[in-house]
PDB file of N, CA and C in Angstrom:
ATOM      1  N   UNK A   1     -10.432  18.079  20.713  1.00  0.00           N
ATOM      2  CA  UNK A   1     -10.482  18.874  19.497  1.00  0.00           C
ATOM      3  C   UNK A   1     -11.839  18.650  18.858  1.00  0.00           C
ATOM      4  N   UNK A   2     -13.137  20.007  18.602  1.00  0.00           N
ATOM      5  CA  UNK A   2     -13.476  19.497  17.849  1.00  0.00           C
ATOM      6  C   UNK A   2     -13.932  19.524  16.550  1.00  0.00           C
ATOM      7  N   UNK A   3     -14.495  19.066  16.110  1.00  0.00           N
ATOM      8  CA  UNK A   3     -14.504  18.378  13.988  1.00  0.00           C
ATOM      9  C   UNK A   3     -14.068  19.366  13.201  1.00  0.00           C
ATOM     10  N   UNK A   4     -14.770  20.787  14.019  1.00  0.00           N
ATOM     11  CA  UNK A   4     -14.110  21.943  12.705  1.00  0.00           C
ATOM     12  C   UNK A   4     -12.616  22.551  13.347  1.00  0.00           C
ATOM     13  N   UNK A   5     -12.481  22.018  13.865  1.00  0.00           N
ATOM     14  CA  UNK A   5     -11.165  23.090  14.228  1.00  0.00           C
ATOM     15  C   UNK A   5      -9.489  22.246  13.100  1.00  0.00           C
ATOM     16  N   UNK A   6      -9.269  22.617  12.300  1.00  0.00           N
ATOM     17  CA  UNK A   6      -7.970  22.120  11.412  1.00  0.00           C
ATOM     18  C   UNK A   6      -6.964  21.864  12.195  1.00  0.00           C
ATOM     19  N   UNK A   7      -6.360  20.773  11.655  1.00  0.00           N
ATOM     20  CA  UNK A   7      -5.518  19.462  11.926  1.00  0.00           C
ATOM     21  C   UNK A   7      -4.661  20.172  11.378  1.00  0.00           C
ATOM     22  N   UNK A   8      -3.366  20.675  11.924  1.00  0.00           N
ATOM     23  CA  UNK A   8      -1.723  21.241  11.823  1.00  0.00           C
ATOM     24  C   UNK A   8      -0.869  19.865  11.567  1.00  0.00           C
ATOM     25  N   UNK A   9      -1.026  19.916  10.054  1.00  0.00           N
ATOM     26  CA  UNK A   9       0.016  18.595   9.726  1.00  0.00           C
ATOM     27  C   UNK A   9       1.111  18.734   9.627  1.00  0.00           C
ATOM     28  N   UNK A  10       1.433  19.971   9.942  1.00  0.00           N
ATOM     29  CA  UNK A  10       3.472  20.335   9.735  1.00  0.00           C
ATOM     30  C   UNK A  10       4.033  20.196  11.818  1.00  0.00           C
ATOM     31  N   UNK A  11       2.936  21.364  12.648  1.00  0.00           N
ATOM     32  CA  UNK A  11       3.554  21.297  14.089  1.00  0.00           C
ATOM     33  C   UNK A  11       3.074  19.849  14.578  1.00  0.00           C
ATOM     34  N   UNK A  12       1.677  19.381  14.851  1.00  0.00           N
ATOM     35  CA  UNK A  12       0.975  18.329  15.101  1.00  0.00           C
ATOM     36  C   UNK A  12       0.025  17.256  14.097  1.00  0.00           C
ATOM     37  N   UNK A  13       0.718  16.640  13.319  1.00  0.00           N
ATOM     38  CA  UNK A  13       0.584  15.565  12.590  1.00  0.00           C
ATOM     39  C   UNK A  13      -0.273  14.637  13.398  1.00  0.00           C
ATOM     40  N   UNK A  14      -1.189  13.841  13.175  1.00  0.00           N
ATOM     41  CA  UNK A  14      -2.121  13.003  13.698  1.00  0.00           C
ATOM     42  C   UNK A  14      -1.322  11.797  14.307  1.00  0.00           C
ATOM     43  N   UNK A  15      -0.989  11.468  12.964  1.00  0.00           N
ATOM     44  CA  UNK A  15      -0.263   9.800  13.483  1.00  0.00           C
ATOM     45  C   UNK A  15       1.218  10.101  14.472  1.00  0.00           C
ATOM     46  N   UNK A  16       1.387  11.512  14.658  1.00  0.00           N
ATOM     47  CA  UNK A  16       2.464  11.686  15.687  1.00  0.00           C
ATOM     48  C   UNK A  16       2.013  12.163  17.208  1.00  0.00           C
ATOM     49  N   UNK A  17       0.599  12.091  17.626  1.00  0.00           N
ATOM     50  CA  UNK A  17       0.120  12.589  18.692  1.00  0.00           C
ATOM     51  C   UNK A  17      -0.793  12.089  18.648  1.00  0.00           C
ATOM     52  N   UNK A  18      -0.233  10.513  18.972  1.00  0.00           N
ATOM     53  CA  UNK A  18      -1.252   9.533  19.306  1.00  0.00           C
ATOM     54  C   UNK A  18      -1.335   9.041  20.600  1.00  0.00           C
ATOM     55  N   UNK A  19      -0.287   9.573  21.416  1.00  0.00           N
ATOM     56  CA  UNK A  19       0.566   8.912  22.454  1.00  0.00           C
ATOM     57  C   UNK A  19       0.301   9.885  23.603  1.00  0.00           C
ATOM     58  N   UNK A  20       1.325   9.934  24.708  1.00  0.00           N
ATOM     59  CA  UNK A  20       1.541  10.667  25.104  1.00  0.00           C
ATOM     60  C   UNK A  20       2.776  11.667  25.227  1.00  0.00           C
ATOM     61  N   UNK A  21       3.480  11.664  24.301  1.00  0.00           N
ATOM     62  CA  UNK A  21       4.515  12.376  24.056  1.00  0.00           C
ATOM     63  C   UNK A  21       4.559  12.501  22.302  1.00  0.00           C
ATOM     64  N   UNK A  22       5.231  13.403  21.811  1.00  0.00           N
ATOM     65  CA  UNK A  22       5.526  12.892  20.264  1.00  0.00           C
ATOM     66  C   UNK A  22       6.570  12.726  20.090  1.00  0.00           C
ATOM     67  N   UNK A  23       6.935  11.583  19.255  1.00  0.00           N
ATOM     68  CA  UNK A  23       7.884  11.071  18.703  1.00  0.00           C
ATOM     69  C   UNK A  23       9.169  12.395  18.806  1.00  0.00           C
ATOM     70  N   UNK A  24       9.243  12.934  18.475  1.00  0.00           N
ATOM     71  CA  UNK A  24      10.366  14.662  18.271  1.00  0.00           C
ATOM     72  C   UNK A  24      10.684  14.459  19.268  1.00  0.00           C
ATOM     73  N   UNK A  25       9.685  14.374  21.018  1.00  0.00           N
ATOM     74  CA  UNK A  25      10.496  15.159  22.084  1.00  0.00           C
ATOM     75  C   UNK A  25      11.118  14.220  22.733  1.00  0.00           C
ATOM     76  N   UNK A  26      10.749  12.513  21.861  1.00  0.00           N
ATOM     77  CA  UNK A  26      11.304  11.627  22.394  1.00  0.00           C
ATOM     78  C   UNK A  26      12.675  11.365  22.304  1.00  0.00           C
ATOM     79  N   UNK A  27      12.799  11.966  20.929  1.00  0.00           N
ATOM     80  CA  UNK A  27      14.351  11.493  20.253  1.00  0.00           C
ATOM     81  C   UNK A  27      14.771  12.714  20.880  1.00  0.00           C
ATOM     82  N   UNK A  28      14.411  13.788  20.909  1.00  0.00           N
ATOM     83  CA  UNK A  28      15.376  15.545  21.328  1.00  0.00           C
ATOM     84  C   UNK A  28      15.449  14.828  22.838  1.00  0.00           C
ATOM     85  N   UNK A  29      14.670  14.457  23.711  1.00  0.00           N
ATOM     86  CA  UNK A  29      15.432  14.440  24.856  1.00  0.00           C
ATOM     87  C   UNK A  29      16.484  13.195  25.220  1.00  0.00           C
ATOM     88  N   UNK A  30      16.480  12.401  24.427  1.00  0.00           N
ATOM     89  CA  UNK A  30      17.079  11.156  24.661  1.00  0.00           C
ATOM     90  C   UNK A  30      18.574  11.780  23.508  1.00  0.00           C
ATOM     91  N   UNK A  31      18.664  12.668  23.256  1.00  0.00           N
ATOM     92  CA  UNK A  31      19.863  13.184  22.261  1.00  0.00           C
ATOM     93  C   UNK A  31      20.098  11.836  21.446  1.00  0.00           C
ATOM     94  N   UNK A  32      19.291  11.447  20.390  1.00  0.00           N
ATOM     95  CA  UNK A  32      19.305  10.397  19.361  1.00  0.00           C
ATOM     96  C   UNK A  32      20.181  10.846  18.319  1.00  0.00           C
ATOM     97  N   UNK A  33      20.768  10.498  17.963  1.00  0.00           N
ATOM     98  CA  UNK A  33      21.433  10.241  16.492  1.00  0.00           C
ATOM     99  C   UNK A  33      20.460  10.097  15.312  1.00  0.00           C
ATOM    100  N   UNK A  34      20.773  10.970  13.927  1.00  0.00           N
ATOM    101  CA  UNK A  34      19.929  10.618  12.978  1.00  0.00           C
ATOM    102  C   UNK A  34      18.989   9.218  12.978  1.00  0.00           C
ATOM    103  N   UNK A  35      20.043   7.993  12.483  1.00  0.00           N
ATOM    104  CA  UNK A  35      19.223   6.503  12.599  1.00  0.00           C
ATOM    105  C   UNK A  35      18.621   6.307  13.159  1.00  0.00           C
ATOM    106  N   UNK A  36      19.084   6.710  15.184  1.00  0.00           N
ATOM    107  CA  UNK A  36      18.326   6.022  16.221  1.00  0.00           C
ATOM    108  C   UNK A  36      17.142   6.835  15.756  1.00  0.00           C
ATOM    109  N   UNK A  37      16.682   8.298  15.982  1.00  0.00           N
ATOM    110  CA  UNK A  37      15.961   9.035  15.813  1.00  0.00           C
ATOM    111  C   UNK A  37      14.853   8.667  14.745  1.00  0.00           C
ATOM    112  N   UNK A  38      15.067   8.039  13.704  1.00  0.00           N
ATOM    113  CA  UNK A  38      14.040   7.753  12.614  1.00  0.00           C
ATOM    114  C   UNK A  38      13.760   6.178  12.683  1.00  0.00           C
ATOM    115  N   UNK A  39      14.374   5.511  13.809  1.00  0.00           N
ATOM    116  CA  UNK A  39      13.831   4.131  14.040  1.00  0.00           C
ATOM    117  C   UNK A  39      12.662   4.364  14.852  1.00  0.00           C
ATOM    118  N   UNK A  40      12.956   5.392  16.118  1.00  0.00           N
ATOM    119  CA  UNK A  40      11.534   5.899  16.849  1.00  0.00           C
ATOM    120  C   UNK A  40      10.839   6.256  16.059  1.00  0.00           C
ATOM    121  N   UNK A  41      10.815   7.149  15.208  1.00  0.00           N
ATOM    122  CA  UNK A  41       9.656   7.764  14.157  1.00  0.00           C
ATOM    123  C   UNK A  41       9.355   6.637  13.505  1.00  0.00           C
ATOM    124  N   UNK A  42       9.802   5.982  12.767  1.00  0.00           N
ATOM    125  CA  UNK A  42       8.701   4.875  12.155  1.00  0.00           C
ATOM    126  C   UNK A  42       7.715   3.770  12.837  1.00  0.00           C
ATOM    127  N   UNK A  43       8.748   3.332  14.109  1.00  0.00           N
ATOM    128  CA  UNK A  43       8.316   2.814  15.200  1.00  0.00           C
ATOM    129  C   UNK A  43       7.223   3.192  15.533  1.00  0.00           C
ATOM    130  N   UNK A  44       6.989   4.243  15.968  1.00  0.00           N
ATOM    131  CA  UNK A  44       5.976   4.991  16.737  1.00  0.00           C
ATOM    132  C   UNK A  44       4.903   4.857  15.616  1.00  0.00           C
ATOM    133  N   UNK A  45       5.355   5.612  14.700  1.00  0.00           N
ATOM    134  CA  UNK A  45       3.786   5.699  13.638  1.00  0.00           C
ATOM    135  C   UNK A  45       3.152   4.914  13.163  1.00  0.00           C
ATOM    136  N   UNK A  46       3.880   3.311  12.935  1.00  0.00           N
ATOM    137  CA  UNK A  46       3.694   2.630  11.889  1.00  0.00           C
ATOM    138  C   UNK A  46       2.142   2.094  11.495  1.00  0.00           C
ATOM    139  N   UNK A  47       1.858   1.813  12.831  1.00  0.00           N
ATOM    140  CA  UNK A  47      -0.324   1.667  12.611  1.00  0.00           C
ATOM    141  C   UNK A  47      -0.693   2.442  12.557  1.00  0.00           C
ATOM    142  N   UNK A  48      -0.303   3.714  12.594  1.00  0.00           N
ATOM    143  CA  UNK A  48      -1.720   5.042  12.144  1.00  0.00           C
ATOM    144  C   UNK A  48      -1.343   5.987  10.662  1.00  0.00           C
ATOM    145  N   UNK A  49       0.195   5.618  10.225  1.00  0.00           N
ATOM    146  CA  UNK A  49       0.328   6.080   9.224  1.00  0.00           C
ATOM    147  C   UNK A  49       0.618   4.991   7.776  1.00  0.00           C
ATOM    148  N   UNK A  50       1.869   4.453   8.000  1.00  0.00           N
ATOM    149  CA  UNK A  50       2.599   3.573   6.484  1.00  0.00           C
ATOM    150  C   UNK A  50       2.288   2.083   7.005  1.00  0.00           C
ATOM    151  N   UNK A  51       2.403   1.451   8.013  1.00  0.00           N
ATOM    152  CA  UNK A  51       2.047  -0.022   7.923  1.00  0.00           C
ATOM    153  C   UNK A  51       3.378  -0.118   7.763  1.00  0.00           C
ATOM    154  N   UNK A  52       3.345  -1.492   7.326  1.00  0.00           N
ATOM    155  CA  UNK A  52       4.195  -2.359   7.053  1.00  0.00           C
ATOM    156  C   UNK A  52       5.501  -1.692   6.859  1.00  0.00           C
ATOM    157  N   UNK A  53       4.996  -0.972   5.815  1.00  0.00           N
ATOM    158  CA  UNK A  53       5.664   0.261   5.188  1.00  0.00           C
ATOM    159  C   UNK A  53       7.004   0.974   5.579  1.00  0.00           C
ATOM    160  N   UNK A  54       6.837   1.139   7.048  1.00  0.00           N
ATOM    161  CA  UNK A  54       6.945   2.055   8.256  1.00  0.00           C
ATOM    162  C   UNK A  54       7.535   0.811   8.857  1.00  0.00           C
ATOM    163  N   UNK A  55       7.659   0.066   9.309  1.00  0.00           N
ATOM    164  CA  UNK A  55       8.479  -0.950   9.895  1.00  0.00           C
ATOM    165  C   UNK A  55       9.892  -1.430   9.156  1.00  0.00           C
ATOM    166  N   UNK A  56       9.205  -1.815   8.049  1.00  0.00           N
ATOM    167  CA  UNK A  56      10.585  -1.768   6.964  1.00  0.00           C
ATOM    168  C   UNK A  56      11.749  -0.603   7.153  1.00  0.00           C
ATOM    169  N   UNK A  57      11.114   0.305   6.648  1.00  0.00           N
ATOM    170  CA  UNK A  57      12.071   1.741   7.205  1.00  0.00           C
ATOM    171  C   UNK A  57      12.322   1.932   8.191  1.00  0.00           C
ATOM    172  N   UNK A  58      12.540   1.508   9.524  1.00  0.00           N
ATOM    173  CA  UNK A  58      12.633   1.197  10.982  1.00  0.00           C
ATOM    174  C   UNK A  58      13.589   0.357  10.628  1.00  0.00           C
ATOM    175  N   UNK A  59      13.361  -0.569   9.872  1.00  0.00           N
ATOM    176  CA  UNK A  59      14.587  -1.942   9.881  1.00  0.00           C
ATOM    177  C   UNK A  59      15.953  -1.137   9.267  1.00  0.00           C
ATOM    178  N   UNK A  60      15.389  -0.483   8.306  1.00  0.00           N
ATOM    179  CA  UNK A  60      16.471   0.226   7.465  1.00  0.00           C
ATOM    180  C   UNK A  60      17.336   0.679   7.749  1.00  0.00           C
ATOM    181  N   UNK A  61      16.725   1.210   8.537  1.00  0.00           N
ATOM    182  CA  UNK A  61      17.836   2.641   9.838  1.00  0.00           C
ATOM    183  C   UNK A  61      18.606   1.479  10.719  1.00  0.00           C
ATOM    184  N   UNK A  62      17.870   0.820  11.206  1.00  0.00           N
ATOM    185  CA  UNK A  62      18.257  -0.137  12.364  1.00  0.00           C
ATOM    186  C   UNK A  62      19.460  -0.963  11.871  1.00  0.00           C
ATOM    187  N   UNK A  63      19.421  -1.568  10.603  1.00  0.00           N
ATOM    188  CA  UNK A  63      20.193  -2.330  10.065  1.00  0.00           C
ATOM    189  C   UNK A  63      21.573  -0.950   9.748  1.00  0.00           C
ATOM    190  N   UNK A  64      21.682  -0.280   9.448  1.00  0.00           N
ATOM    191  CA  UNK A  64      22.343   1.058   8.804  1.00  0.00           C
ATOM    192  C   UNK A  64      22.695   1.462  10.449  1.00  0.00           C
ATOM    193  N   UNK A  65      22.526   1.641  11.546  1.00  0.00           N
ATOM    194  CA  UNK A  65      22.833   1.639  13.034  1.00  0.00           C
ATOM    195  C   UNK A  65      23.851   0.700  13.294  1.00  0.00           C
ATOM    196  N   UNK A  66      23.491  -0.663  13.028  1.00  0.00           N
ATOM    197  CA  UNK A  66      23.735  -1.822  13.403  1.00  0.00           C
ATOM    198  C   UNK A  66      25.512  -1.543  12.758  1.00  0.00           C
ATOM    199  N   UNK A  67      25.724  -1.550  11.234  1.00  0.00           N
ATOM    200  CA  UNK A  67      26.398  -1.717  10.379  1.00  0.00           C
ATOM    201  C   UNK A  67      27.454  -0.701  10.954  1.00  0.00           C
ATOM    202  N   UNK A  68      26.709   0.332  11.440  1.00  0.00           N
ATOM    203  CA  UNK A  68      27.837   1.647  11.449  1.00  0.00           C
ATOM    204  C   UNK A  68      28.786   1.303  12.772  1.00  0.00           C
ATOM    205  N   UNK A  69      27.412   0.984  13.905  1.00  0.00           N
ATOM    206  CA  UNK A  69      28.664   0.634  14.980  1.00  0.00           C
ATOM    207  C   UNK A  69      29.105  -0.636  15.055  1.00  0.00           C
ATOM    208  N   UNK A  70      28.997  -1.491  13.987  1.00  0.00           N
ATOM    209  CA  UNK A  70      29.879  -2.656  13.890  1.00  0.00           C
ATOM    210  C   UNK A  70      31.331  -2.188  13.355  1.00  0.00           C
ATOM    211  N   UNK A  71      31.390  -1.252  12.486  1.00  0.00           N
ATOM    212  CA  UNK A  71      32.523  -0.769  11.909  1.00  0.00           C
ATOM    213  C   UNK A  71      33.377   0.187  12.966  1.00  0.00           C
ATOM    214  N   UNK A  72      32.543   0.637  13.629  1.00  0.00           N
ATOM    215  CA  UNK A  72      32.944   1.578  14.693  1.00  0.00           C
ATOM    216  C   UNK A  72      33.567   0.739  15.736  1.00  0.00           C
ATOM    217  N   UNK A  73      33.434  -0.162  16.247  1.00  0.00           N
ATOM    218  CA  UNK A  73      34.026  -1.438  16.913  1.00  0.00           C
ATOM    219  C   UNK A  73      35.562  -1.804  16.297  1.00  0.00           C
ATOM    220  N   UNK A  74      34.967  -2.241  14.993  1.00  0.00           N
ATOM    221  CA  UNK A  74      36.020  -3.034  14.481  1.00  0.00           C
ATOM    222  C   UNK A  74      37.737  -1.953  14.199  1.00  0.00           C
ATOM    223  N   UNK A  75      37.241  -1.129  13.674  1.00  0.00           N
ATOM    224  CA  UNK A  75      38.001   0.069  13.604  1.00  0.00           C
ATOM    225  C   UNK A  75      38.733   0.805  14.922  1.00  0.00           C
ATOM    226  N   UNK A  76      37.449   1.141  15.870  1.00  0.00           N
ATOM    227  CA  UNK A  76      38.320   0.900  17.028  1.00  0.00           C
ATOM    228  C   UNK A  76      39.287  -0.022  17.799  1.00  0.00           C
ATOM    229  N   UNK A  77      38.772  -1.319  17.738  1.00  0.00           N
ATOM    230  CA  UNK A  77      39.750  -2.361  17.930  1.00  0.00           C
ATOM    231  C   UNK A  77      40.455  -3.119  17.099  1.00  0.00           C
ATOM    232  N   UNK A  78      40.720  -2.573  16.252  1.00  0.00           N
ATOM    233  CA  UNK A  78      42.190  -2.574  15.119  1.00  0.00           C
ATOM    234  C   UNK A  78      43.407  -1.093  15.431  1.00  0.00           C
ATOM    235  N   UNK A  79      42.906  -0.159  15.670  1.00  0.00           N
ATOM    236  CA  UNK A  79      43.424   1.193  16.312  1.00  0.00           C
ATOM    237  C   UNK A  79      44.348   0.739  17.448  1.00  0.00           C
ATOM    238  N   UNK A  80      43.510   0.019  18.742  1.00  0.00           N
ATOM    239  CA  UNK A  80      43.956  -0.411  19.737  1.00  0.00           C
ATOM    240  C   UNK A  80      44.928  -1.337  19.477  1.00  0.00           C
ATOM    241  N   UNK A  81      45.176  -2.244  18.596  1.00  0.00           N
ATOM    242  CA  UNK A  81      45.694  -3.318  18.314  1.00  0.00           C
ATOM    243  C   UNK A  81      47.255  -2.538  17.899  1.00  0.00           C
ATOM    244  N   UNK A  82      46.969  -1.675  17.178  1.00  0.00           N
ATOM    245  CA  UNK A  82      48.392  -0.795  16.426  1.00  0.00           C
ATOM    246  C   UNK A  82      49.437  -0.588  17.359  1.00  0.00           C
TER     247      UNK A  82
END
């Protein structure tokens, strides 16, 4: 790309086509779930966009993942138990 040609921050965002894939076609082909889906997105970006920032919110989701299918477990195997 070069210098004059404008940066598409809505289709191709910088800090999302840093790689070789973007973050989107990672989660669309892996059929992610909201959480999983925005743990890759922060994951992925976190040094070229929020920092630290961006890891935290990775934990967020992750922890909020974690929580849901712990309940999803427990619930299921109380069901089974009935």
């Amino acid at each position: 790309m070069s210098d004059d040609t404008p940066i598409d921050l809505i289709n191709s965002p910088w800090h999302y086509t840093r790689g070789s894939m973007e973050p989107i076609d990672a989660i669309e082909g892996l059929g992610l779930a909201y959480h999983e889906g925005n743990v890759v997105k922060y994951v992925s970006r976190w040094k070229y966009k929020g920092g630290i920032l961006d890891l935290r919110k990775a934990r967020w989701y992750l922890d909020r993942l974690i929580e849901n299918a712990e309940n999803e477990v427990y619930t299921e195997t109380k069901r089974n138990a009935e």
